[in-house]
PDB file of N, CA and C in Angstrom:
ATOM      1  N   UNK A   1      33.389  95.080-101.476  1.00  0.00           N
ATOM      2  CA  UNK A   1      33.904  94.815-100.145  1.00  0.00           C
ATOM      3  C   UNK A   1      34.814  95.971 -99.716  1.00  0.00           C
ATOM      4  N   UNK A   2      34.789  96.425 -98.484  1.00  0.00           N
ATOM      5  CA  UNK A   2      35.269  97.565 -97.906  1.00  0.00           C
ATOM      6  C   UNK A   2      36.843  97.186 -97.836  1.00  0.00           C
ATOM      7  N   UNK A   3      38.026  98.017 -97.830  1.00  0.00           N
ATOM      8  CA  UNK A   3      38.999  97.827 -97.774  1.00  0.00           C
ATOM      9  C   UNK A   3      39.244  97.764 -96.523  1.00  0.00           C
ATOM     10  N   UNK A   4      40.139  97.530 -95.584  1.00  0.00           N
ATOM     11  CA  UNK A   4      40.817  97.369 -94.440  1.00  0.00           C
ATOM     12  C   UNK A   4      41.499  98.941 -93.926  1.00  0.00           C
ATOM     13  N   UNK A   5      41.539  99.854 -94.697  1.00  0.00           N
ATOM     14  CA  UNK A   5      41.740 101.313 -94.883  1.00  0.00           C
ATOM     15  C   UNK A   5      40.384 102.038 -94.399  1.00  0.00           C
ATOM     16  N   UNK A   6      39.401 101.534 -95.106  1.00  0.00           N
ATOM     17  CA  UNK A   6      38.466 102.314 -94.972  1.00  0.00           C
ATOM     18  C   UNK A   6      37.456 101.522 -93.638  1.00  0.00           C
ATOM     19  N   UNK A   7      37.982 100.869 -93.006  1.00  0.00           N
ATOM     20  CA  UNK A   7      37.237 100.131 -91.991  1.00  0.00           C
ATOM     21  C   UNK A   7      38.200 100.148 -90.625  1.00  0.00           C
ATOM     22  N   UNK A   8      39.406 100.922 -90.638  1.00  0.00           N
ATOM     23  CA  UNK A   8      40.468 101.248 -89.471  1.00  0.00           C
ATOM     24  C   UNK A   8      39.370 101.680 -88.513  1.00  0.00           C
ATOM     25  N   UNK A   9      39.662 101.016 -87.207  1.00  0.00           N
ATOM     26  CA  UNK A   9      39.205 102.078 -86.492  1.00  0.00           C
ATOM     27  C   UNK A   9      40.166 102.812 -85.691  1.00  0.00           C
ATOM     28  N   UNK A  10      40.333 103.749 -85.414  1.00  0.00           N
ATOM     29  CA  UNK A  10      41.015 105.050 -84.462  1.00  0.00           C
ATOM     30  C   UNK A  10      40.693 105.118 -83.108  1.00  0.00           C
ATOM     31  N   UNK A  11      39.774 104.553 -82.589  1.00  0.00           N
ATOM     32  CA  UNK A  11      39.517 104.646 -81.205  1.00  0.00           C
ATOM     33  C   UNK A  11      39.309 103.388 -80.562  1.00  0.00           C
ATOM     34  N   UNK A  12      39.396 103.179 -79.493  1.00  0.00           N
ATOM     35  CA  UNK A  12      39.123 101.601 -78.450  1.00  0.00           C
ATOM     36  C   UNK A  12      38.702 102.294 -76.957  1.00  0.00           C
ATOM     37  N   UNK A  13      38.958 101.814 -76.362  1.00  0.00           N
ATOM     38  CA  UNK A  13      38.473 101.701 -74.879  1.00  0.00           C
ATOM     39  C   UNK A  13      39.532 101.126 -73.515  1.00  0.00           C
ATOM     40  N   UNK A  14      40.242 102.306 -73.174  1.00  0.00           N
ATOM     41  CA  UNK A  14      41.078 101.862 -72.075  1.00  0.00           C
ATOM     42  C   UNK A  14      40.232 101.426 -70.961  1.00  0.00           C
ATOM     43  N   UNK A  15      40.243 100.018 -70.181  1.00  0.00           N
ATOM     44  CA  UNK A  15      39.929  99.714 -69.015  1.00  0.00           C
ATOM     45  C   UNK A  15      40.878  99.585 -67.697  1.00  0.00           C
ATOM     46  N   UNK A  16      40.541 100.428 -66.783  1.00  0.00           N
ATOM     47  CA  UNK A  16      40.861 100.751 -65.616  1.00  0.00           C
ATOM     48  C   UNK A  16      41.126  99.655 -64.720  1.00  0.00           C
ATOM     49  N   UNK A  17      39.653  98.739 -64.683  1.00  0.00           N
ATOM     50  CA  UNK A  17      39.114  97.371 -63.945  1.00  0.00           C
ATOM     51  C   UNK A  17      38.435  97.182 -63.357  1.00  0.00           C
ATOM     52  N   UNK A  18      38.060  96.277 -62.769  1.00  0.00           N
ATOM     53  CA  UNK A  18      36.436  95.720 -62.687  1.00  0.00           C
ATOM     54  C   UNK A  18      36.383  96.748 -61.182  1.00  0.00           C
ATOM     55  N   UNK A  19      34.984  96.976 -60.379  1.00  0.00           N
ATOM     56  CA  UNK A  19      34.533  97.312 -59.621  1.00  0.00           C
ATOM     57  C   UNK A  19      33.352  96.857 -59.332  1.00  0.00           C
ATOM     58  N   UNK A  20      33.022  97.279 -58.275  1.00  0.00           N
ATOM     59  CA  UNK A  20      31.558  97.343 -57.374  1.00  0.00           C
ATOM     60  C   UNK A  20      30.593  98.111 -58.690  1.00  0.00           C
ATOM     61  N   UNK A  21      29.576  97.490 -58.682  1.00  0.00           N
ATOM     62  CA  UNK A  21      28.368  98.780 -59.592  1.00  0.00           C
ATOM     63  C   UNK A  21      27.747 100.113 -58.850  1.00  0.00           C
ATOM     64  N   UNK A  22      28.039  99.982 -57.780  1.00  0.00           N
ATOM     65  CA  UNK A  22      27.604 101.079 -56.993  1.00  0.00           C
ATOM     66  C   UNK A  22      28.302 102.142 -56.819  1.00  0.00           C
ATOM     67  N   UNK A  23      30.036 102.047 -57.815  1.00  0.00           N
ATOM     68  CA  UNK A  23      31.386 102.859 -57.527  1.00  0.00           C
ATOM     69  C   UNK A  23      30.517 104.382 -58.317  1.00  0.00           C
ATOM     70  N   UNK A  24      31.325 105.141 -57.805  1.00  0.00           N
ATOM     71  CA  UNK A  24      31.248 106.653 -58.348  1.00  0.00           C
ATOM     72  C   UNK A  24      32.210 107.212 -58.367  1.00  0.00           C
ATOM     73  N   UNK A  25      32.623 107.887 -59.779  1.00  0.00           N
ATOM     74  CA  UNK A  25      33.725 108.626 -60.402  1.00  0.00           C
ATOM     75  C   UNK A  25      33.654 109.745 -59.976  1.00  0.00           C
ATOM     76  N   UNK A  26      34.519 111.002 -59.630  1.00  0.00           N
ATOM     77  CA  UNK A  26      34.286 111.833 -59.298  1.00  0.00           C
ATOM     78  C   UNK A  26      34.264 112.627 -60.157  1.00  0.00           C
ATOM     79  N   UNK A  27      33.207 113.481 -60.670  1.00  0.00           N
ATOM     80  CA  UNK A  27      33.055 114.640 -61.615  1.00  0.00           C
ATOM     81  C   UNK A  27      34.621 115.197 -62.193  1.00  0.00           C
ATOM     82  N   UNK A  28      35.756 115.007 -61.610  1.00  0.00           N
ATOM     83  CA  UNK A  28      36.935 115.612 -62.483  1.00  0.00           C
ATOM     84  C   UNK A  28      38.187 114.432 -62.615  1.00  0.00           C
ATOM     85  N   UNK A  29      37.521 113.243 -62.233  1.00  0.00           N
ATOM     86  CA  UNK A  29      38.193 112.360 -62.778  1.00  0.00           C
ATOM     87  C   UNK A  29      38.718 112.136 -63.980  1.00  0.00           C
ATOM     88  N   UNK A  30      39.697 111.955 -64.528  1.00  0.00           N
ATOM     89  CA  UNK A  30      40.549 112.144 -65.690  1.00  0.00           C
ATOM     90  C   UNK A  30      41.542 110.998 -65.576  1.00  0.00           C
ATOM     91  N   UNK A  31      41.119 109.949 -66.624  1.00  0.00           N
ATOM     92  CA  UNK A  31      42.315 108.646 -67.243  1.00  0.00           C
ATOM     93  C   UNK A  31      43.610 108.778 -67.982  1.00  0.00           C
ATOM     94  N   UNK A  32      44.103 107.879 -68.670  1.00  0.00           N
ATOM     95  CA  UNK A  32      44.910 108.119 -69.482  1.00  0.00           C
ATOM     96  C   UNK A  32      44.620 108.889 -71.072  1.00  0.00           C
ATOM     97  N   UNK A  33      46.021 109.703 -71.107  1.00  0.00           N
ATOM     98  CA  UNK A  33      45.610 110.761 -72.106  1.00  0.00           C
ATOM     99  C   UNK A  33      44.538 111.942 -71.580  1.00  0.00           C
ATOM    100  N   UNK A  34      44.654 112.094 -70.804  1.00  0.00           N
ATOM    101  CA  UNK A  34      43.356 112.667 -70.201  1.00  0.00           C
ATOM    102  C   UNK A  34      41.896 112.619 -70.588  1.00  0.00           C
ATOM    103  N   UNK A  35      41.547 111.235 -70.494  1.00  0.00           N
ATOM    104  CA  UNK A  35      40.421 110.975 -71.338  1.00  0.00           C
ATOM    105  C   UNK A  35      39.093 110.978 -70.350  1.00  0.00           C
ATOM    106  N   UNK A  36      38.038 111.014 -70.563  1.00  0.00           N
ATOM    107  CA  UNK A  36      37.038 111.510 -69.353  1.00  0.00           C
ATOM    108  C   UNK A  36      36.294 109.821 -69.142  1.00  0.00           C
ATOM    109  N   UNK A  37      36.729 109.543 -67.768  1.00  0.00           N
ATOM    110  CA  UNK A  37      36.240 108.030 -67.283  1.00  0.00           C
ATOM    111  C   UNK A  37      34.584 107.383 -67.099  1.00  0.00           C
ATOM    112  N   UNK A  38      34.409 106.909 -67.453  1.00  0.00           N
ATOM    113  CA  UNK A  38      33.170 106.604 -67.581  1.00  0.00           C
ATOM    114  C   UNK A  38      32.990 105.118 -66.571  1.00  0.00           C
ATOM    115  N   UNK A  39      31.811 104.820 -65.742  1.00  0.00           N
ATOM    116  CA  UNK A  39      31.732 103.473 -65.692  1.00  0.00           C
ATOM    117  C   UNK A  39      30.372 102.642 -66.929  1.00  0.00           C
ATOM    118  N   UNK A  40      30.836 101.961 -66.954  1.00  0.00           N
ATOM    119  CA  UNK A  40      29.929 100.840 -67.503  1.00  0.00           C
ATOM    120  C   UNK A  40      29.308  99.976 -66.860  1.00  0.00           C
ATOM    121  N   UNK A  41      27.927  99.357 -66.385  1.00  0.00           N
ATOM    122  CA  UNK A  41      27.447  98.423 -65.056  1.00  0.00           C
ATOM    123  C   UNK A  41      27.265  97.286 -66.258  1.00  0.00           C
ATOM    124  N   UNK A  42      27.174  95.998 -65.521  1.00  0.00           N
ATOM    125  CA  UNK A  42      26.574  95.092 -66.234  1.00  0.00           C
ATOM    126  C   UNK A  42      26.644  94.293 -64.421  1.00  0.00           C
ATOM    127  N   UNK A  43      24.835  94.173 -64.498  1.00  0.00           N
ATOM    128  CA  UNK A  43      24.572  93.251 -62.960  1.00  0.00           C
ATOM    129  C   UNK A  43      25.077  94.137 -61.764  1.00  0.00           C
ATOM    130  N   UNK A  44      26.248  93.549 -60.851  1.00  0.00           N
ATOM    131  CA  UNK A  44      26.726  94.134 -59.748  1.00  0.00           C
ATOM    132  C   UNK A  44      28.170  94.515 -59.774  1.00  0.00           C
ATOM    133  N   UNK A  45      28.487  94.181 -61.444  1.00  0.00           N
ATOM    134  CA  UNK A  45      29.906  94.881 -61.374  1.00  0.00           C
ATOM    135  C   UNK A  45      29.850  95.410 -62.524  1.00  0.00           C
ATOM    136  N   UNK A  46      30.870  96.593 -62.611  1.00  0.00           N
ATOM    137  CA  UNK A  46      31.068  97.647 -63.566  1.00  0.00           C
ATOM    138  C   UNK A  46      32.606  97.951 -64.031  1.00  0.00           C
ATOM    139  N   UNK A  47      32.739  98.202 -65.278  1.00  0.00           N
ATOM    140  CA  UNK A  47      34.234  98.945 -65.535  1.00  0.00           C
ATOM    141  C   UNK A  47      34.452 100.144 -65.659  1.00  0.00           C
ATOM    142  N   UNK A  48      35.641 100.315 -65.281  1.00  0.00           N
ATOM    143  CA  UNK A  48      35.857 101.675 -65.588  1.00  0.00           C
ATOM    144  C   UNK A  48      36.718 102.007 -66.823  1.00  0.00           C
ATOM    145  N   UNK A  49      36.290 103.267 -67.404  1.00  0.00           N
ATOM    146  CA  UNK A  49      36.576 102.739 -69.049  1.00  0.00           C
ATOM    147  C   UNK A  49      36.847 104.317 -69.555  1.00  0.00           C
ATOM    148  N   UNK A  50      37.703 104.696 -70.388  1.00  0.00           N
ATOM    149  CA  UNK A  50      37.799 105.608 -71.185  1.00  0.00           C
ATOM    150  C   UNK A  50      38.361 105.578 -72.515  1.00  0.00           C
ATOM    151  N   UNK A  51      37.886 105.952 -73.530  1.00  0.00           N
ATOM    152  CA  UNK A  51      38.175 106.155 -74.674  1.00  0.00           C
ATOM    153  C   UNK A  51      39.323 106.572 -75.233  1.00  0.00           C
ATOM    154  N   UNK A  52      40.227 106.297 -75.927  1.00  0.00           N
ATOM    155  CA  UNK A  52      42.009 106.322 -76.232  1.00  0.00           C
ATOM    156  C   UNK A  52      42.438 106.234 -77.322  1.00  0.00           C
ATOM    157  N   UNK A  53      43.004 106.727 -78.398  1.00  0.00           N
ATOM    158  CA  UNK A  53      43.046 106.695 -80.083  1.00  0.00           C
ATOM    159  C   UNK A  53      44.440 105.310 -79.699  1.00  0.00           C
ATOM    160  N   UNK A  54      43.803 104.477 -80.415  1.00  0.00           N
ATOM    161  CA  UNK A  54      44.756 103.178 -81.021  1.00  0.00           C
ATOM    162  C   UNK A  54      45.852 103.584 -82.244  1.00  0.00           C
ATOM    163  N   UNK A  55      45.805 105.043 -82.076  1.00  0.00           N
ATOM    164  CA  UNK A  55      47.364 105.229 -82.626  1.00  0.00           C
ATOM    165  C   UNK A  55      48.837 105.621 -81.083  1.00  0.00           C
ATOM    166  N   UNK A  56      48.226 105.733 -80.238  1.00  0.00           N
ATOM    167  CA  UNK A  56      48.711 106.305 -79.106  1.00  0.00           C
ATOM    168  C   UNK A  56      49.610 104.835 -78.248  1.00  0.00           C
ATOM    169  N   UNK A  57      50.537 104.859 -78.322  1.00  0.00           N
ATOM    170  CA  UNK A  57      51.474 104.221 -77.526  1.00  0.00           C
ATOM    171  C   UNK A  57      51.487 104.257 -75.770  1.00  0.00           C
ATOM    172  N   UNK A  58      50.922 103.262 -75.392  1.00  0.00           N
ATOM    173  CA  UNK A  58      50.550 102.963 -74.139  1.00  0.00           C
ATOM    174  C   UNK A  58      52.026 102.805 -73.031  1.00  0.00           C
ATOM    175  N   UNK A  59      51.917 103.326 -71.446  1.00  0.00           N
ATOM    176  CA  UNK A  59      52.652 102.269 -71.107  1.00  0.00           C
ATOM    177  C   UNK A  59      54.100 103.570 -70.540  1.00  0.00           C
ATOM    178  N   UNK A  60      53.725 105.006 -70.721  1.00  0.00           N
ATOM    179  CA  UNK A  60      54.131 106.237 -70.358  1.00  0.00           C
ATOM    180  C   UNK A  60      54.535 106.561 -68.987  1.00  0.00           C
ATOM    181  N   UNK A  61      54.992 106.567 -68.083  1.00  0.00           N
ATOM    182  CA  UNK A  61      54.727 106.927 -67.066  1.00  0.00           C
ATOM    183  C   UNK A  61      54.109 107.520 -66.428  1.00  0.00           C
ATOM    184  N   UNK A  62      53.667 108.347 -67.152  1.00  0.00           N
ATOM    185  CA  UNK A  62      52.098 109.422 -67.175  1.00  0.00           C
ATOM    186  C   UNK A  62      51.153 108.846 -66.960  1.00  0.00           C
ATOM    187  N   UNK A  63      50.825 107.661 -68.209  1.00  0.00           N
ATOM    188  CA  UNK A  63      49.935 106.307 -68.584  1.00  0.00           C
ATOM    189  C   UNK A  63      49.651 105.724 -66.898  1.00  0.00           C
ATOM    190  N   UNK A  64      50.948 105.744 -66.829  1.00  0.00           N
ATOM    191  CA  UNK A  64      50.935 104.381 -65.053  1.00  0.00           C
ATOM    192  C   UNK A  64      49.997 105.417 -63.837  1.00  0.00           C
ATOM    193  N   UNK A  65      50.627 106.668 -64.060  1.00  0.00           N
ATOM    194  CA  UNK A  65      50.366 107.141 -62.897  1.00  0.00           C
ATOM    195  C   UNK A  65      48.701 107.552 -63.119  1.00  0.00           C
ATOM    196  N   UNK A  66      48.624 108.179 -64.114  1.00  0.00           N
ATOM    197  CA  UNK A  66      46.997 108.173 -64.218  1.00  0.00           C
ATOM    198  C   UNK A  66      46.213 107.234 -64.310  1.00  0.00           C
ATOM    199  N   UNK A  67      46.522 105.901 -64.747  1.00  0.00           N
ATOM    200  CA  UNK A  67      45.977 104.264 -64.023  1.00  0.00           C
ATOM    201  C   UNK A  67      45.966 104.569 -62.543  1.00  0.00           C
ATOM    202  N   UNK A  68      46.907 104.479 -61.751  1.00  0.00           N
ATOM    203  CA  UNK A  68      47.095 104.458 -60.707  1.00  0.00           C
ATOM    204  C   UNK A  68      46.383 105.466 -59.772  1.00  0.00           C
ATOM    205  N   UNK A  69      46.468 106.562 -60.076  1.00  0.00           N
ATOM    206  CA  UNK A  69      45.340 107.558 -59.177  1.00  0.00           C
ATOM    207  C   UNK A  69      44.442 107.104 -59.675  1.00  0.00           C
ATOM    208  N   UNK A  70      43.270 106.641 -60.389  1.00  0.00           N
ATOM    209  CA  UNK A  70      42.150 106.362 -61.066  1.00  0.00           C
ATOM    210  C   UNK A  70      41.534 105.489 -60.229  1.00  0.00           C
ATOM    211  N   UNK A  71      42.728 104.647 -59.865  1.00  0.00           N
ATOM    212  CA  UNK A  71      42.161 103.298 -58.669  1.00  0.00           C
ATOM    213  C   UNK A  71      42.132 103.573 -57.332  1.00  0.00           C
TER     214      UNK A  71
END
């Protein structure tokens, strides 16, 4: 059985929030950490989502404001 060490994961998925599926990111859109935004569709709504190491302490003012332009 794998240890809890060797099964860490390091990365997750910051979500932005739900949208329209038809939304479009703009080619230099940039999230928190400066991470490159992606949407995800499922049906007629989609998230917006970027990738973020789960060692990284959320919640920066940086964090807010790049949430915040994003939307």
């Amino acid at each position: 059985m794998a240890t809890s060490e060797q099964t860490k994961q390091t990365t997750g998925m910051y979500v932005y929030g739900i949208v329209p599926a038809d939304v479009e990111v703009a080619d230099d859109a940039t999230g928190v950490a400066d991470g490159t935004v992606e949407v995800i569709t499922h049906g007629d709504i989609a998230a917006l989502v970027s990738g973020l190491s789960v060692d990284r302490a959320l919640g920066a003012p940086g964090d807010l404001r790049a949430h915040a332009d994003l939307l």
